[in-house]
C-alpha atoms as a PDB file:
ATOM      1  CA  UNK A   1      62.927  76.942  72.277  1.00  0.00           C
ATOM      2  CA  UNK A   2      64.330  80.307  71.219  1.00  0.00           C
ATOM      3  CA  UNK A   3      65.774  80.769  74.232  1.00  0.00           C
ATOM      4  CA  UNK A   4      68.025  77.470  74.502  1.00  0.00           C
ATOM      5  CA  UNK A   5      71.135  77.076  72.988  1.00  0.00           C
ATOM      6  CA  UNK A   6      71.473  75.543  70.029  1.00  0.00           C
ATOM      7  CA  UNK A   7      73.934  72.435  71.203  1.00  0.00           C
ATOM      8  CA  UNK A   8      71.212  71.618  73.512  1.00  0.00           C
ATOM      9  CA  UNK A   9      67.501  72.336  71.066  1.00  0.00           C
ATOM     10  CA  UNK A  10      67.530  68.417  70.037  1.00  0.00           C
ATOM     11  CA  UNK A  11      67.556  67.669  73.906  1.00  0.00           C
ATOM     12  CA  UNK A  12      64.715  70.493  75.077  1.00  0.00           C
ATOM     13  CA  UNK A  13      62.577  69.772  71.498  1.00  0.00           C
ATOM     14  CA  UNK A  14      62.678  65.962  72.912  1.00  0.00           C
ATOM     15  CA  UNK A  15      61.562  67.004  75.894  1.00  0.00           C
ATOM     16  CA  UNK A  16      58.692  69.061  74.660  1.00  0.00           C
ATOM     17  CA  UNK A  17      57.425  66.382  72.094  1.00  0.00           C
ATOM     18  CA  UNK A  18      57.303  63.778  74.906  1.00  0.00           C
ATOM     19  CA  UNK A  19      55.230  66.181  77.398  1.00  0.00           C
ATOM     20  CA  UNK A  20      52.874  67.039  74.705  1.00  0.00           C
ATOM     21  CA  UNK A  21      52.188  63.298  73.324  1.00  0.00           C
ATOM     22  CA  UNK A  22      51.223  61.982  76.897  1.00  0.00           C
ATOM     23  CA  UNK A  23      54.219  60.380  77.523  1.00  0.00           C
ATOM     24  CA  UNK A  24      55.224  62.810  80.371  1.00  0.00           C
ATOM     25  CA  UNK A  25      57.042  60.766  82.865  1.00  0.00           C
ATOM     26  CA  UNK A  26      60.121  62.873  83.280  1.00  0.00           C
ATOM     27  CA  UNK A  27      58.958  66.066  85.491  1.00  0.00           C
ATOM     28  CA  UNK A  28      62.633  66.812  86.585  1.00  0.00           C
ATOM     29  CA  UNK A  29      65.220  67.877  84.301  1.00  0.00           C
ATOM     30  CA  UNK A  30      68.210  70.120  83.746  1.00  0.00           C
ATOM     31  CA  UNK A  31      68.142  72.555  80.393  1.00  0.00           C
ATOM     32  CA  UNK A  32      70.000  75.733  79.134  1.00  0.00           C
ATOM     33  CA  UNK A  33      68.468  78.574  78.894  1.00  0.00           C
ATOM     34  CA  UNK A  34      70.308  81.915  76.996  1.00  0.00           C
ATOM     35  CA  UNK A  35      69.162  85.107  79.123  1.00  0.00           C
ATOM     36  CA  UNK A  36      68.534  88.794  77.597  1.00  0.00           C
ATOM     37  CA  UNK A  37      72.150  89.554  77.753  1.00  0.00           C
ATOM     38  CA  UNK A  38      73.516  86.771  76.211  1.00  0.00           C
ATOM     39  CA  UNK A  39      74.471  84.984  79.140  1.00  0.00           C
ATOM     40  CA  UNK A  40      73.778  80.725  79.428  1.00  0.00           C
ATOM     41  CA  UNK A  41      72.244  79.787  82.747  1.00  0.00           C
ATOM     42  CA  UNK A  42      71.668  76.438  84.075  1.00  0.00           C
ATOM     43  CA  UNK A  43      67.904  75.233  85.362  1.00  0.00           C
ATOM     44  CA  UNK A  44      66.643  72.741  86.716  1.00  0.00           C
ATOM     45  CA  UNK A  45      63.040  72.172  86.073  1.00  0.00           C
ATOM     46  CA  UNK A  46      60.229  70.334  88.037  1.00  0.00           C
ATOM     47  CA  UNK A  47      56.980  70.087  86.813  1.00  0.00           C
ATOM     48  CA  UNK A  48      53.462  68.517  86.103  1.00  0.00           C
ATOM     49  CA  UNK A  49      50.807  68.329  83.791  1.00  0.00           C
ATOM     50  CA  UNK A  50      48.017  70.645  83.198  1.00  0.00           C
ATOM     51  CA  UNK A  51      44.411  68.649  82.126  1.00  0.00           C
ATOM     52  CA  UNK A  52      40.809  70.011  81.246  1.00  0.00           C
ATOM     53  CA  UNK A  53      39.326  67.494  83.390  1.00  0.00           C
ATOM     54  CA  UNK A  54      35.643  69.607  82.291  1.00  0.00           C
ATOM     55  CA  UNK A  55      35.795  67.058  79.179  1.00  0.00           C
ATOM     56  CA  UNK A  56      37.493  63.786  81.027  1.00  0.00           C
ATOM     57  CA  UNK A  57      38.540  62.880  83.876  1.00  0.00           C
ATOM     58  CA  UNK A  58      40.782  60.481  82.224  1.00  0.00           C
ATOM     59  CA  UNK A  59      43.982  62.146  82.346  1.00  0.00           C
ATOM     60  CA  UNK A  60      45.243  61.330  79.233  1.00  0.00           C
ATOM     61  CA  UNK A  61      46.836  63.438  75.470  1.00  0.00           C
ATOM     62  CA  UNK A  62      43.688  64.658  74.523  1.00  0.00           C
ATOM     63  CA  UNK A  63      42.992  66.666  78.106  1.00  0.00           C
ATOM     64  CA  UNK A  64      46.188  68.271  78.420  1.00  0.00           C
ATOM     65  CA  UNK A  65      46.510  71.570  78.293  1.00  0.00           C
ATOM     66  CA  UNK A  66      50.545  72.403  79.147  1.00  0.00           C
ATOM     67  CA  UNK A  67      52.592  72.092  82.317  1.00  0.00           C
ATOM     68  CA  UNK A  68      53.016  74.111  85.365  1.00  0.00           C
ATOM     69  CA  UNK A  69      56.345  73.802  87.929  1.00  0.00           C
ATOM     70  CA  UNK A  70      59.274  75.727  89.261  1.00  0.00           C
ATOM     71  CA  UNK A  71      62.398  76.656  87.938  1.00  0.00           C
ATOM     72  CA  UNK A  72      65.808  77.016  89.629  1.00  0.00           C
ATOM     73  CA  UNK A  73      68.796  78.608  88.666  1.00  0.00           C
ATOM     74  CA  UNK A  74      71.024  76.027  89.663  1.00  0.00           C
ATOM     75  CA  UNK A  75      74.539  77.518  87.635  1.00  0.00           C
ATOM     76  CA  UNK A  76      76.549  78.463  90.395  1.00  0.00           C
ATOM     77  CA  UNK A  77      76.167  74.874  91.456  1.00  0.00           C
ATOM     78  CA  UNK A  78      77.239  73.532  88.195  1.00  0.00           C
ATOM     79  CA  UNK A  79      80.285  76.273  88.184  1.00  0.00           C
ATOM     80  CA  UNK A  80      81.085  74.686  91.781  1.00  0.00           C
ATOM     81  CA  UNK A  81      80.728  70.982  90.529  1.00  0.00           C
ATOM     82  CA  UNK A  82      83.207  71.826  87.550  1.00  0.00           C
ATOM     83  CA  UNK A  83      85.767  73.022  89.683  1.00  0.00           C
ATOM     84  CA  UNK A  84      85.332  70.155  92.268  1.00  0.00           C
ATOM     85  CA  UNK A  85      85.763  67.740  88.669  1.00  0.00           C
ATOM     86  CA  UNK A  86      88.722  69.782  87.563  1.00  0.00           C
ATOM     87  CA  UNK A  87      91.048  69.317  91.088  1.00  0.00           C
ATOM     88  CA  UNK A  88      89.762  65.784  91.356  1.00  0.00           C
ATOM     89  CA  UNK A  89      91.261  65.020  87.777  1.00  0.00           C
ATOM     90  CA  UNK A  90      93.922  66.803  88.129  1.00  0.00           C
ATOM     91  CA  UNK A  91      95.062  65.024  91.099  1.00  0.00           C
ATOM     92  CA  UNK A  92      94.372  62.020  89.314  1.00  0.00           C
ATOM     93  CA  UNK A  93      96.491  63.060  86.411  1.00  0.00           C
ATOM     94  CA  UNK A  94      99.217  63.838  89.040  1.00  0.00           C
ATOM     95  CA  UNK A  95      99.710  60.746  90.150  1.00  0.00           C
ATOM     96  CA  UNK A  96      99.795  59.081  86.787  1.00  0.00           C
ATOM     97  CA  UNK A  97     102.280  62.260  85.282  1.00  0.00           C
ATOM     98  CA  UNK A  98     104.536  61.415  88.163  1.00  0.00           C
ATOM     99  CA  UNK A  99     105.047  57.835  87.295  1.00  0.00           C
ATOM    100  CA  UNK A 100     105.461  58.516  83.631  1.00  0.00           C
ATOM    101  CA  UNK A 101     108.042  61.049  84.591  1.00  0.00           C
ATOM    102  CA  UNK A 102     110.235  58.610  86.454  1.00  0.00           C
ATOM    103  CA  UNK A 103     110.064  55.951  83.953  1.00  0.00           C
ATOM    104  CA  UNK A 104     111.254  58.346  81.789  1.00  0.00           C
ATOM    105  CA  UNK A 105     113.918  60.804  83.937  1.00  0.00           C
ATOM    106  CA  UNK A 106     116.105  57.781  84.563  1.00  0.00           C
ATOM    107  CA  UNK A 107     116.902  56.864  80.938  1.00  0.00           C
ATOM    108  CA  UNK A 108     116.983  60.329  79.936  1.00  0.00           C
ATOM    109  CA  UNK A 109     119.516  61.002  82.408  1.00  0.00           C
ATOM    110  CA  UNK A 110     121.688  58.366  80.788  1.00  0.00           C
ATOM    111  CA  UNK A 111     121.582  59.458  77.401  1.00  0.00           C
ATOM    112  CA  UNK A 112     122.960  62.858  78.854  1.00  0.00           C
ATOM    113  CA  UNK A 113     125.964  60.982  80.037  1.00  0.00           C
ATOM    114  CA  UNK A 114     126.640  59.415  76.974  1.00  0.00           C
ATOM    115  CA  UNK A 115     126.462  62.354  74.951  1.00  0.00           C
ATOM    116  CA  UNK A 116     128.661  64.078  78.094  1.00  0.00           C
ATOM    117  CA  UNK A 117     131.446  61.442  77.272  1.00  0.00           C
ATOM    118  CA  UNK A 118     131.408  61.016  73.499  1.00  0.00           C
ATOM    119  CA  UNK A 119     130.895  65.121  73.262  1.00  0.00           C
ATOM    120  CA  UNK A 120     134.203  65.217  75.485  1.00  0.00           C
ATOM    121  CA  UNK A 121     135.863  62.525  73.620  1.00  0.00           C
ATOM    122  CA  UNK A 122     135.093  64.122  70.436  1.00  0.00           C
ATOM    123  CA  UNK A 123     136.967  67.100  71.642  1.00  0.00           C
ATOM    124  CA  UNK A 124     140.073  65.248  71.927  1.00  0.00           C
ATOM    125  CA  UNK A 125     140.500  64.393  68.384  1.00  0.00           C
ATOM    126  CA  UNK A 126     142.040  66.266  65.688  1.00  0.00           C
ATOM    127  CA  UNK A 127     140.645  69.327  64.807  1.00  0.00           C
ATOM    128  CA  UNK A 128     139.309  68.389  61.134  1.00  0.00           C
ATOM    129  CA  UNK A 129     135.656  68.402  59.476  1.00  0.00           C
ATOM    130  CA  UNK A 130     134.531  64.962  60.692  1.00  0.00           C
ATOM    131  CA  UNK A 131     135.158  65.642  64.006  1.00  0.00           C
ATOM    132  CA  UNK A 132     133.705  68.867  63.577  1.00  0.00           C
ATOM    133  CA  UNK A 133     130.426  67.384  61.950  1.00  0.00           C
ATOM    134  CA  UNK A 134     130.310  65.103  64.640  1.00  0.00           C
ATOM    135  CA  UNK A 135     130.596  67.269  67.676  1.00  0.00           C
ATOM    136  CA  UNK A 136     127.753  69.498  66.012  1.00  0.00           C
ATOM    137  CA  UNK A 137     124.981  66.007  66.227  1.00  0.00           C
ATOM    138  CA  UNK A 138     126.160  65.631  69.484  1.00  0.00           C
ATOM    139  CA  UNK A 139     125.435  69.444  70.686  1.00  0.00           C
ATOM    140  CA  UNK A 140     122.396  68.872  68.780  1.00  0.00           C
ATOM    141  CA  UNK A 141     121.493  65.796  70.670  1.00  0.00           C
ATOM    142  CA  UNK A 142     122.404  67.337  73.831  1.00  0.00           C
ATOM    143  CA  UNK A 143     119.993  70.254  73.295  1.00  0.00           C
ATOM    144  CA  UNK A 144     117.278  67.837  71.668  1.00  0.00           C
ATOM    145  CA  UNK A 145     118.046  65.812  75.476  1.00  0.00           C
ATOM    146  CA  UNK A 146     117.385  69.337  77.205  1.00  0.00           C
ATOM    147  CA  UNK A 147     113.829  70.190  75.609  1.00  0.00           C
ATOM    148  CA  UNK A 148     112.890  66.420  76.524  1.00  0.00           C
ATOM    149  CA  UNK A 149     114.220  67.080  80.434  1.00  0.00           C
ATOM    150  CA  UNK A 150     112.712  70.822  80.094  1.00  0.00           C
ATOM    151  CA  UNK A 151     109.103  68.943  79.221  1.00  0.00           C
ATOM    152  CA  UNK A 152     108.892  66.306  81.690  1.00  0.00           C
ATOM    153  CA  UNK A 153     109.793  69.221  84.715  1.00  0.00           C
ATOM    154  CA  UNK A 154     106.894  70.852  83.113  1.00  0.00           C
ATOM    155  CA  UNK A 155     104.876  67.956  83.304  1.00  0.00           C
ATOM    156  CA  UNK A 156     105.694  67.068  86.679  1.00  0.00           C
ATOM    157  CA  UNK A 157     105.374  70.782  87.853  1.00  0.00           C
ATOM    158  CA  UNK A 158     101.839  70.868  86.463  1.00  0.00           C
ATOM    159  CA  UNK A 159     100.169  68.228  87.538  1.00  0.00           C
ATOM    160  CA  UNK A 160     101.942  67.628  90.551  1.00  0.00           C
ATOM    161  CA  UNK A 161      99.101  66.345  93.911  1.00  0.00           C
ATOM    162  CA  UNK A 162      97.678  69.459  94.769  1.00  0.00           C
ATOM    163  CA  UNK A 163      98.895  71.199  98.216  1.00  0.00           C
ATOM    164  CA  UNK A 164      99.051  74.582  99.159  1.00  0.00           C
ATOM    165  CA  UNK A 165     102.940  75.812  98.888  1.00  0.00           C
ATOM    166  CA  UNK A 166     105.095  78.503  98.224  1.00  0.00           C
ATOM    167  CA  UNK A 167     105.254  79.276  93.962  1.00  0.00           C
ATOM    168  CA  UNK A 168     107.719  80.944  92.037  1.00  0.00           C
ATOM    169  CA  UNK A 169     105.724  83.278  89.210  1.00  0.00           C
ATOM    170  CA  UNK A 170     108.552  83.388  87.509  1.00  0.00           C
ATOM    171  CA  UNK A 171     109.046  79.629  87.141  1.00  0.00           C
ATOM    172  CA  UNK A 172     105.451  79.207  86.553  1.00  0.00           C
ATOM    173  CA  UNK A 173     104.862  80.937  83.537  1.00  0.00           C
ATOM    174  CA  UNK A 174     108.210  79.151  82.240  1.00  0.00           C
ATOM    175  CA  UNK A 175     106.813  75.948  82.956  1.00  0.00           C
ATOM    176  CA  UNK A 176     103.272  76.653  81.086  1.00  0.00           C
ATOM    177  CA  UNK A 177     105.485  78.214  78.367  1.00  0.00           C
ATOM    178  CA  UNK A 178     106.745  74.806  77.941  1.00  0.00           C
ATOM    179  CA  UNK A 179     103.915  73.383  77.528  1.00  0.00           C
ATOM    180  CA  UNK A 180     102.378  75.179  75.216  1.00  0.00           C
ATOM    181  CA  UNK A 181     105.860  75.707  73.346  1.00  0.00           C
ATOM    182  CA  UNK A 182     104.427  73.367  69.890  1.00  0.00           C
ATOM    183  CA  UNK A 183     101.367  75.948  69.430  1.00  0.00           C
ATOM    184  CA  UNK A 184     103.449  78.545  69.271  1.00  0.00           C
ATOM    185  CA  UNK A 185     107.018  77.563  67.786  1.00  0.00           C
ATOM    186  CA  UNK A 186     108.005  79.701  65.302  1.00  0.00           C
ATOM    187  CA  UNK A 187     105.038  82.280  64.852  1.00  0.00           C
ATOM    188  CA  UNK A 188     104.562  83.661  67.751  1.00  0.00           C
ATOM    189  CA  UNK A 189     107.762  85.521  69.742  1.00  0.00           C
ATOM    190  CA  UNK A 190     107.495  85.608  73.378  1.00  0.00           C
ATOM    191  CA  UNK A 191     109.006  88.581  75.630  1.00  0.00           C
ATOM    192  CA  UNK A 192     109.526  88.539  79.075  1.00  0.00           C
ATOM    193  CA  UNK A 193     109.943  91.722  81.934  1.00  0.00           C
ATOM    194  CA  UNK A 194     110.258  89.628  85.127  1.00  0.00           C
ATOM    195  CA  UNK A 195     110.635  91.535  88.211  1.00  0.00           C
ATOM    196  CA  UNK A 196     112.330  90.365  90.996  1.00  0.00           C
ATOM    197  CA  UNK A 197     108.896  89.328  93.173  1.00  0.00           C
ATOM    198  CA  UNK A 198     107.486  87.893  96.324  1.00  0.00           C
ATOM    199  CA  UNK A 199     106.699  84.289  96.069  1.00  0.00           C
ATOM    200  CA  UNK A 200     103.067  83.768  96.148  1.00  0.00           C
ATOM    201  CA  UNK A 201     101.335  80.884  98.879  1.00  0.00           C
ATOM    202  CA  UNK A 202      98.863  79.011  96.558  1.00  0.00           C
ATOM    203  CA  UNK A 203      97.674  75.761  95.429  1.00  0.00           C
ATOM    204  CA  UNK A 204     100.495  75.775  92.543  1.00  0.00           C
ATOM    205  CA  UNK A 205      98.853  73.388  89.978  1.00  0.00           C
ATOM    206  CA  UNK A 206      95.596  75.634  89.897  1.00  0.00           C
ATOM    207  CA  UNK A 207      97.634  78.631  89.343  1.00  0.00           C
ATOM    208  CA  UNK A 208      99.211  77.201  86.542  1.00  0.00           C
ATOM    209  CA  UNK A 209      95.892  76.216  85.304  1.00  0.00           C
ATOM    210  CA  UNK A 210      95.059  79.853  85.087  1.00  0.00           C
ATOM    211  CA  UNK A 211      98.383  81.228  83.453  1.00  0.00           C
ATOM    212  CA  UNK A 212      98.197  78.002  80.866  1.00  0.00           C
ATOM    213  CA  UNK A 213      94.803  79.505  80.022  1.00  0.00           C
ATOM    214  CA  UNK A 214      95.470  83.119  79.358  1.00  0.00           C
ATOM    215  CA  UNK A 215      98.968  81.913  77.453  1.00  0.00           C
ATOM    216  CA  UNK A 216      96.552  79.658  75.617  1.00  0.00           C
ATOM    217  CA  UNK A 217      93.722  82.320  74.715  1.00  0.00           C
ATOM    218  CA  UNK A 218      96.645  84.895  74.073  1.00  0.00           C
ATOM    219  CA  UNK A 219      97.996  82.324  70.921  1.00  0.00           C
ATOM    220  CA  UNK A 220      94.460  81.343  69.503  1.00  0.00           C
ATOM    221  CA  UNK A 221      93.936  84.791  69.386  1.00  0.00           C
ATOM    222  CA  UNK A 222      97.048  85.248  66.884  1.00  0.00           C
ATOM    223  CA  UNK A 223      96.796  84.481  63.407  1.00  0.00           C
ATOM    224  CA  UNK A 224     100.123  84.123  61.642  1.00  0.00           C
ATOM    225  CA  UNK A 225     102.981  85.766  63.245  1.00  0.00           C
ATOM    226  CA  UNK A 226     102.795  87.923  66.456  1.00  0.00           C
ATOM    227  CA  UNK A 227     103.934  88.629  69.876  1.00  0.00           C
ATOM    228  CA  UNK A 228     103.089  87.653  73.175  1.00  0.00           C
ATOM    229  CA  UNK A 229     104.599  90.295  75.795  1.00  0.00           C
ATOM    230  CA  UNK A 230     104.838  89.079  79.490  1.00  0.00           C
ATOM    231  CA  UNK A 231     105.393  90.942  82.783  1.00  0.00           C
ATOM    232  CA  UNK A 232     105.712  90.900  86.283  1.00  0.00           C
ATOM    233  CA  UNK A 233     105.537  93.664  88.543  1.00  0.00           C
ATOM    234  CA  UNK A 234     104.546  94.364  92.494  1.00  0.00           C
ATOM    235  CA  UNK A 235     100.902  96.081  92.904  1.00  0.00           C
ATOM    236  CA  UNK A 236     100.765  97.365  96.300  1.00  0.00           C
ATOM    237  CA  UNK A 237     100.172  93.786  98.660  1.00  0.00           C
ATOM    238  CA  UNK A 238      99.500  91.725  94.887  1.00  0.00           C
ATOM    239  CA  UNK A 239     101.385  90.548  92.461  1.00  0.00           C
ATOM    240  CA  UNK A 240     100.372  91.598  89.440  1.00  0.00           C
ATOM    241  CA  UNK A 241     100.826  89.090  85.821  1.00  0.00           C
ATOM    242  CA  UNK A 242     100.232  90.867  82.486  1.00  0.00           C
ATOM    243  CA  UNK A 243     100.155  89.079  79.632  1.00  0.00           C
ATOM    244  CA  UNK A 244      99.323  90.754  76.170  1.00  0.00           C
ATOM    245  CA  UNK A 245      98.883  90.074  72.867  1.00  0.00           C
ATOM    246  CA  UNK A 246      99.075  91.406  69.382  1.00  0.00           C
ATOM    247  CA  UNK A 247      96.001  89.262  67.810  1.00  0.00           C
ATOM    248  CA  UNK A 248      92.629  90.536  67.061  1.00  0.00           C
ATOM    249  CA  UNK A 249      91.435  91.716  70.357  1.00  0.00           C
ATOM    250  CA  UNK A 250      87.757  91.671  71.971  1.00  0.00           C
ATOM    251  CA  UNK A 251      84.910  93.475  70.656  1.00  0.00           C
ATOM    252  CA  UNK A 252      82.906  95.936  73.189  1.00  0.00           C
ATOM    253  CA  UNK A 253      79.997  93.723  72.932  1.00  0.00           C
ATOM    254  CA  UNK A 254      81.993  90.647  74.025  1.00  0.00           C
ATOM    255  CA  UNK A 255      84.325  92.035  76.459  1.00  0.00           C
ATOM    256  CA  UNK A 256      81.685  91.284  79.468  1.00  0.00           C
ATOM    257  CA  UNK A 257      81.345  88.111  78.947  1.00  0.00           C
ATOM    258  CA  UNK A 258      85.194  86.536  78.461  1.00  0.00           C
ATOM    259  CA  UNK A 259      85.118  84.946  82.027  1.00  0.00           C
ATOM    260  CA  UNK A 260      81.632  83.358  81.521  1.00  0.00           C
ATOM    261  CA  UNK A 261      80.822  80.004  81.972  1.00  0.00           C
ATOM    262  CA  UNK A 262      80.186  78.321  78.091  1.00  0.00           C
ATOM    263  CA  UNK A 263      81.106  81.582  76.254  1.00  0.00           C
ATOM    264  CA  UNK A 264      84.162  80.475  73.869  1.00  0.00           C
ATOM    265  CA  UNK A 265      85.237  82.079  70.442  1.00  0.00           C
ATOM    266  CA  UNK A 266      87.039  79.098  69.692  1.00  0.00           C
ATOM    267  CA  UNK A 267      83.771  77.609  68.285  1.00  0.00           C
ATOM    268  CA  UNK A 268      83.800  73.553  68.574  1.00  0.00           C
ATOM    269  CA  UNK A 269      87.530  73.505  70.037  1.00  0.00           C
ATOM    270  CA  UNK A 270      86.293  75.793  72.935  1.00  0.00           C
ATOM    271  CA  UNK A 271      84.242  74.627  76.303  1.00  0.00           C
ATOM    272  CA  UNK A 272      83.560  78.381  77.279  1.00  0.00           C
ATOM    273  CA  UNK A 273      84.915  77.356  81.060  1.00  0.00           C
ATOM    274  CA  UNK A 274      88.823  78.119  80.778  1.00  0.00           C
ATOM    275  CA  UNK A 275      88.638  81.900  81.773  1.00  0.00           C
ATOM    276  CA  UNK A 276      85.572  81.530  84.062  1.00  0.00           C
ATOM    277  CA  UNK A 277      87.476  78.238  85.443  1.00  0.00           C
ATOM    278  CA  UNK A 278      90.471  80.964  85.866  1.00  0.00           C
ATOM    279  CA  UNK A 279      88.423  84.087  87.392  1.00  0.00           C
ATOM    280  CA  UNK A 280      86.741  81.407  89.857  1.00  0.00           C
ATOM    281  CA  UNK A 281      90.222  79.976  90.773  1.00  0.00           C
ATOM    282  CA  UNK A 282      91.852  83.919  90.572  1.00  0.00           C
ATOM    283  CA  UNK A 283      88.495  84.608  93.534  1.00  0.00           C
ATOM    284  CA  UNK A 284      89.519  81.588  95.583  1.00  0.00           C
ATOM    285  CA  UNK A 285      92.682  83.030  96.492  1.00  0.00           C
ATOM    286  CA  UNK A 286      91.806  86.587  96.883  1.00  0.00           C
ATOM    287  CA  UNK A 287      93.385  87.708  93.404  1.00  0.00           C
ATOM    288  CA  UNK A 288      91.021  88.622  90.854  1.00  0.00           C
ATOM    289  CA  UNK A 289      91.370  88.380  86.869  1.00  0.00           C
ATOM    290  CA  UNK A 290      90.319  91.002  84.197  1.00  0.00           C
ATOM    291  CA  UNK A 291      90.925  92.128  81.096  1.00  0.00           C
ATOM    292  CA  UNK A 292      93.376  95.469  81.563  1.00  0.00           C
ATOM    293  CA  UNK A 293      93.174  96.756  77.799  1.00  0.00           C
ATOM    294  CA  UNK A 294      91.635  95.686  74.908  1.00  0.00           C
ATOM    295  CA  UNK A 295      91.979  97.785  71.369  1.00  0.00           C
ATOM    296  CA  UNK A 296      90.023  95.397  68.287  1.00  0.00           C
ATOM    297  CA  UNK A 297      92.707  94.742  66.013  1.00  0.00           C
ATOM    298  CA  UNK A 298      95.389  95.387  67.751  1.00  0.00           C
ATOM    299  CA  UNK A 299      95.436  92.926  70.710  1.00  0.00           C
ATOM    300  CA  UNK A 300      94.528  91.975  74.645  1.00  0.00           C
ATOM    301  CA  UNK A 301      96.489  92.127  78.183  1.00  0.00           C
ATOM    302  CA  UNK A 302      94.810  90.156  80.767  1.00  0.00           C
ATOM    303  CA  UNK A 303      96.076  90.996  83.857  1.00  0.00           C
ATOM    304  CA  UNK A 304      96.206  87.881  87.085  1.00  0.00           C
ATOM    305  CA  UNK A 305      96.800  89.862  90.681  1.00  0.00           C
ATOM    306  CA  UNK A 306      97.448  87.495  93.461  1.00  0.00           C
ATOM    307  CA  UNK A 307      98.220  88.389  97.178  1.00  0.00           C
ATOM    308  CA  UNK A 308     102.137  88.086  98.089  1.00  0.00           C
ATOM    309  CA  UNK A 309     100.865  86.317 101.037  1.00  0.00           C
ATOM    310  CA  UNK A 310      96.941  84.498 100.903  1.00  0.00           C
ATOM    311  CA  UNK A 311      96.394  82.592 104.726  1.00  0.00           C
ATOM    312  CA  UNK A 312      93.262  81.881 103.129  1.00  0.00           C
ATOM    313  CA  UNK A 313      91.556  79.564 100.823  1.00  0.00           C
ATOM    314  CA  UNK A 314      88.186  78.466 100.487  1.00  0.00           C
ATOM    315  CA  UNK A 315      85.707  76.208  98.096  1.00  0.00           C
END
């Protein structure tokens, strides 16, 4: 059992105990296993009992000797069934997001006229404190009325039913920004280089997916204030995404295995599949994602390149 992960040694010690007391009715299961180089690999097991029939041939606890089987490497198939579980919810999600939205767009939009008219009427009166005062809630109202339109475009954006279409980077990364905006409010600042780019033909929600993931590693891996530095830029037939940030950066030991399934630094808040999610979706349209620099204590840039133009898609 030193080679099985520790969120999973109650399950495999079960498993053991209940082959060794006799009660071995379950020869197929699925269990962990951590390899030389750190990496967790899914296997599937099948096997059967060992007995010394020399002493009985009663098979029973006190004639077994172990187990013999077969052992399969079945993680690319999880990796694959994770992805398929990922669109299907998200899809899912879409359809729900979308109804929220409307419920709430049409009142929203209404509010915005009122504060239209009674910022306008405001205007008209005499030019004294009050109606200063006044005019101020309003404008504050009116921008509190934005963020709420800004978030509900986000919304929609992200988890709109998946179809391949034409995505604007640019808009995007805004629209993941958005999302994420609470995590980062007032700690973390964000710059922005956007170049004037291609747009890029790709399922758009999954592609968000990826850039909400990076943004999202990129502020756990601040503590306290920082900066989070984003660019755009043409790479030959890509387009390239760098996003970098000033936290603690990634170790040398680490660095190989960021875009591994069920590797997280995040401890119990982390799933280990958001950047091997990412570099499996980043494949799947003939981009790729790496890490482009890394200097421990200083930060992290992952770079996302995606073709301007992918005819293909497969998974």
């Amino acid at each position: 059992t030193e080679h099985v992960p520790d969120e999973d040694l109650e399950n495999a010690q079960t498993i053991i105990q209940e082959r060794r007391t006799g009660n071995r009715a379950l020869k197929n299961f699925e269990i962990r296993i951590k390899t030389k180089d750190g990496l967790v690999k899914d296997f599937d097991f099948n096997v059967s009992g060992r007995y010394d029939l020399s002493t009985s041939e009663v098979i029973s606890a006190e004639n077994y000797m172990g187990d013999q089987g077969i052992a399969r490497d079945i993680t690319e198939r999880k990796e694959i069934e994770q992805t398929i579980n990922l669109i299907e919810k998200t899809d899912a999600l879409g359809e729900l997001v979308g109804g929220i939205t409307h419920e709430i767009n049409n009142p929203a939009a209404a509010v915005m006229s009122y504060l239209d008219s009674i910022g306008k009427y405001l205007r008209r009166m005499p030019d004294n404190d009050v109606s200063k005062e006044l005019i101020e809630i309003v404008e504050s109202a009116q921008e509190a009325q934005k963020r709420v339109t800004d978030i509900v475009l986000a919304m929609k954006n992200s988890y709109r039913p998946e179809t391949w279409r034409q995505i604007n980077i640019k808009n995007e990364i805004e629209c993941q920004l958005t999302l994420l905006y609470k995590k980062y409010k007032g700690r973390i600042e964000i710059e922005r280089d956007y170049a004037s780019l291609s747009q890029v033909s790709a399922y758009g929600n999954e592609i968000g997916q990826v850039i909400l993931n990076i943004l999202d590693n990129a502020i756990h891996a601040i503590e306290g204030k920082g900066q989070i530095a984003i660019k755009t830029e043409e790479a030959g037939k890509d387009i390239r995404i760098l996003i970098s940030d000033t936290g603690e950066g990634i170790p040398p030991d680490v660095l190989p295995l960021v875009t591994k399934p069920y590797f997280t630094t995040k401890g119990e808040e982390g799933t280990g599949l958001g950047l091997a999610t990412s570099a499996e979706i980043a494949h799947h349209h003939n981009g790729k994602l790496y890490v482009a620099h890394t200097e421990v204590g200083k930060g992290t840039t992952f770079a996302l390149e995606l073709p301007k133009s992918s005819e293909n898609y497969e998974i």
